[in-house]
Protein backbone atom coordinates (compact mmCIF):
# COMPACT_ATOMS: atom_id res chain seq x y z
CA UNK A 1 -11.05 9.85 40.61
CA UNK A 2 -7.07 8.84 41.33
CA UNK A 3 -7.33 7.09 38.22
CA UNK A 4 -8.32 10.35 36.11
CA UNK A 5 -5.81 12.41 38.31
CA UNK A 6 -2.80 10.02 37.41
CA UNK A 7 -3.81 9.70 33.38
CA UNK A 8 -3.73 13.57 33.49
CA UNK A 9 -0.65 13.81 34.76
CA UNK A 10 0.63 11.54 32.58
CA UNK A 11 -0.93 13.47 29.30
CA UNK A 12 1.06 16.30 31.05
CA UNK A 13 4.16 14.66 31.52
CA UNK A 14 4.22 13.02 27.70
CA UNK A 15 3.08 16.51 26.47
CA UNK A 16 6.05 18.49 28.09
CA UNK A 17 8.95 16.41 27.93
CA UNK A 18 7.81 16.43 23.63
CA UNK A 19 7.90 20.13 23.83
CA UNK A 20 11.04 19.79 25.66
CA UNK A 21 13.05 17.52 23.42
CA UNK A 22 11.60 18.81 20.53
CA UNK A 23 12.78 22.28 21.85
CA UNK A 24 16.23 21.62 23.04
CA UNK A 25 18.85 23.41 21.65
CA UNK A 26 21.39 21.19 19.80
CA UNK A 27 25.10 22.93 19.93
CA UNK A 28 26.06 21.77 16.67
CA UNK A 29 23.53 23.06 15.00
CA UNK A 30 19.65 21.16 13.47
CA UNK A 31 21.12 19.97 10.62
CA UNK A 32 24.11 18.24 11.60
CA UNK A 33 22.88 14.83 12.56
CA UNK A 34 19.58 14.12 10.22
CA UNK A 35 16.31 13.37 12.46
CA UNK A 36 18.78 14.13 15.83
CA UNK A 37 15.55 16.11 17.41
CA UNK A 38 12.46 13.65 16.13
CA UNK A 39 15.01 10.53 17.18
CA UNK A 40 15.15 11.92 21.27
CA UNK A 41 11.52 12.98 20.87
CA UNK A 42 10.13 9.55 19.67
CA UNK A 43 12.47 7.92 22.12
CA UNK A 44 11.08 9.74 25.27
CA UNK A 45 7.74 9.68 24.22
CA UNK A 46 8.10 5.45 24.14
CA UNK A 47 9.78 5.55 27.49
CA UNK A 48 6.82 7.85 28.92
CA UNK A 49 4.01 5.26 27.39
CA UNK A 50 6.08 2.59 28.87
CA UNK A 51 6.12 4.25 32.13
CA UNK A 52 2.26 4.12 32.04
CA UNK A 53 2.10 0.82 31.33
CA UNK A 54 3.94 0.16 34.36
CA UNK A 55 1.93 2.18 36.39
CA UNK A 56 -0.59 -0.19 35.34
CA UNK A 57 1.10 -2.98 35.72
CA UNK A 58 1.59 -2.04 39.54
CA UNK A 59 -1.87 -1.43 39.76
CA UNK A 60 -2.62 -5.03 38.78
CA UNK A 61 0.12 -6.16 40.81
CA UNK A 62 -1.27 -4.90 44.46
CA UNK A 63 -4.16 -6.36 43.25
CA UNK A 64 -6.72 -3.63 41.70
CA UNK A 65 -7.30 -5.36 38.89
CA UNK A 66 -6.77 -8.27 36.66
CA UNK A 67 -4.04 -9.04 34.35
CA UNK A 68 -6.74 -9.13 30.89
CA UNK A 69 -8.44 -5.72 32.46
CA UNK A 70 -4.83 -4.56 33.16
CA UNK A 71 -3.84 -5.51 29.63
CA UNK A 72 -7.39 -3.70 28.28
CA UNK A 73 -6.98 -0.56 30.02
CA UNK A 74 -3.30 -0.55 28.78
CA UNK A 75 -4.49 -0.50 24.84
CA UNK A 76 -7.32 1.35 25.50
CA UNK A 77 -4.84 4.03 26.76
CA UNK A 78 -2.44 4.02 24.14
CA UNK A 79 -4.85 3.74 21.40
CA UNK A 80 -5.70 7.36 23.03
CA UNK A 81 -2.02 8.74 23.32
CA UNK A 82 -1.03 10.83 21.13
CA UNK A 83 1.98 14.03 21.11
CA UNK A 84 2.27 16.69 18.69
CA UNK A 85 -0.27 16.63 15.50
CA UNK A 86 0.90 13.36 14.02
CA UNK A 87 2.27 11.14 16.82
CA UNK A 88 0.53 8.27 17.95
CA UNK A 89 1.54 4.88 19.37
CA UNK A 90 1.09 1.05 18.55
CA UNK A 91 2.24 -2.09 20.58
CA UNK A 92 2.52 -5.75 19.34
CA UNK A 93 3.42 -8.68 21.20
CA UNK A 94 6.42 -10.55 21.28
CA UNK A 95 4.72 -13.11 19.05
CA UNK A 96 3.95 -10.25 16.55
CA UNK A 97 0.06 -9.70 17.05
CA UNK A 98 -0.71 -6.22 16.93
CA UNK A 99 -2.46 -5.10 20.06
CA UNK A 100 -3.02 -1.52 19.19
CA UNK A 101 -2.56 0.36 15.88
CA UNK A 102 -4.74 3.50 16.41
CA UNK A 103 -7.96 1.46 16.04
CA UNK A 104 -7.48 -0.09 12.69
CA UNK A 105 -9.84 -3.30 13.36
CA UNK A 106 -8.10 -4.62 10.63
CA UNK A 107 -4.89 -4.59 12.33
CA UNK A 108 -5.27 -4.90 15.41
CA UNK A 109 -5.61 -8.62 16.69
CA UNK A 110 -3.53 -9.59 13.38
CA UNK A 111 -0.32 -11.41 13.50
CA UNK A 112 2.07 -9.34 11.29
CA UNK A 113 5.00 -10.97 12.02
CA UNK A 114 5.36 -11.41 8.35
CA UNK A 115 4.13 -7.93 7.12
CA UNK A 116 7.05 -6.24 5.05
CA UNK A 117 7.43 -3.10 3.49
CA UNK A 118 7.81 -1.95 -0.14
CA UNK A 119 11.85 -2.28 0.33
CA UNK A 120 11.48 -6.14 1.77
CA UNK A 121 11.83 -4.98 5.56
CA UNK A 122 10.00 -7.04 7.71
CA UNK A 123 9.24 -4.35 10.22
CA UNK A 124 7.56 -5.84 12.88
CA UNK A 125 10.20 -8.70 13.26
CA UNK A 126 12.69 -4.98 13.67
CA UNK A 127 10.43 -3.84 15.63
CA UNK A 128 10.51 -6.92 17.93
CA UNK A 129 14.33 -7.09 17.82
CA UNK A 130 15.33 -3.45 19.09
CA UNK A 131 12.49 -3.73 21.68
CA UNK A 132 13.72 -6.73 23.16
CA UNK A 133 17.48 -5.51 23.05
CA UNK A 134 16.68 -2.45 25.32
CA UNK A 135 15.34 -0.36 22.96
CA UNK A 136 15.83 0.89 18.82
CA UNK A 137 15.47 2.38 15.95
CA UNK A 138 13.97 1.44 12.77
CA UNK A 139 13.45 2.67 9.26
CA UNK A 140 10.98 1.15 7.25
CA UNK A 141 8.19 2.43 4.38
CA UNK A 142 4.60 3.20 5.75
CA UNK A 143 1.36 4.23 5.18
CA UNK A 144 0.44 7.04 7.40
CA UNK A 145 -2.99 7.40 8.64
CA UNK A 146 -5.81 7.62 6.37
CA UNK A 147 -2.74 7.32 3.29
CA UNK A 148 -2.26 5.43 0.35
CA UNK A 149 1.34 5.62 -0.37
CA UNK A 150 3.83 4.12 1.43
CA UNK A 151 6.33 7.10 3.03
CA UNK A 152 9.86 6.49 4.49
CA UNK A 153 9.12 6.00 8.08
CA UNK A 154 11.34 6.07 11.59
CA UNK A 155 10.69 4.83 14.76
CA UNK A 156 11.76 3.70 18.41
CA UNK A 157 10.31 0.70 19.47
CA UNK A 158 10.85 -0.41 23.55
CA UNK A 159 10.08 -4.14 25.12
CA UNK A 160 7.10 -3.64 28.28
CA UNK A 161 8.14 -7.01 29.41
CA UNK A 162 5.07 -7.69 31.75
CA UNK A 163 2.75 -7.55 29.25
CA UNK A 164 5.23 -9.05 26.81
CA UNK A 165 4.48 -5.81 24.21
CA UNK A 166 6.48 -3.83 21.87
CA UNK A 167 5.66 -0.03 22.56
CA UNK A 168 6.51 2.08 19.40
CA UNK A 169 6.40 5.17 17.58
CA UNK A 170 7.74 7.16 14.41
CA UNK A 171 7.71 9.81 12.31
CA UNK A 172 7.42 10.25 8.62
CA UNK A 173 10.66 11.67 6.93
């Protein structure tokens, strides 16, 4: 039951501060600053699913449960996450294995440390980068879900340093 009660108030909490990003006014106007809105929006969004993990992480701490259930129930969770109609989340380790790509079973478990994109951008080695520097943006080429063709992607990638994963997510320009 306290489980249920604190991943419901985190769907809440990842749900409203996307409306409210999304939402805020900018004084100088939408199109100023390309992707200005979708960059805070992706950012926070990270930083919440981040913030879950930890709660997690805590949970295995005081001694609840174990760090492979801790690290299960953390992927199973994200897998789940999602914001707005298109945003979802993925985490690799530090090493570059992909822990969770929305349940691609061809993905996930895969070392893609040397995966690049149409343009020659090794993404995942980006991705790895800005998450272990506090925290960046990337823009690569990717297939969206259930795609064929590569689209000019964005995303924010943060460093969970317990579980030694790189939290991200994007948005198609």
């Amino acid at each position: 039951m306290k489980i249920k009660i604190v991943l419901i108030s985190l769907i809440i909490v990842i749900a409203v501060a996307g409306l409210v990003v999304f939402f805020l006014p900018n004084p100088s106007g939408w199109g100023s600053k390309p992707d200005q809105g979708q960059d805070a929006l992706i950012k926070a969004e990270v930083e919440t699913a981040v913030s879950m993990l930890q709660g997690i992480y805590d949970r295995q701490q005081a001694g609840e449960m174990t760090p492979e259930q801790a690290k299960s129930l953390g992927a199973n969770l994200l897998r789940g996450l999602s914001y707005s109609p298109d945003g979802y989340f993925w985490a690799d380790t530090s090493e570059g294995v992909n822990v969770v790509l929305y349940g691609r079973p061809d993905v996930e478990g895969r070392n893609r440390l040397e995966d690049k994109d149409e343009k020659g951008i090794y993404y995942v080695k980006e991705f790895i980068k800005f998450g272990q520097a506090g925290g960046g943006y990337v823009d690569y080429w990717f297939t969206k879900k259930g795609g064929s063709v590569a689209q000019p992607k964005r995303s924010y990638t943060l460093l969970f340093q317990p579980f030694g994963w790189v939290v991200g997510s994007g948005y198609y320009k």
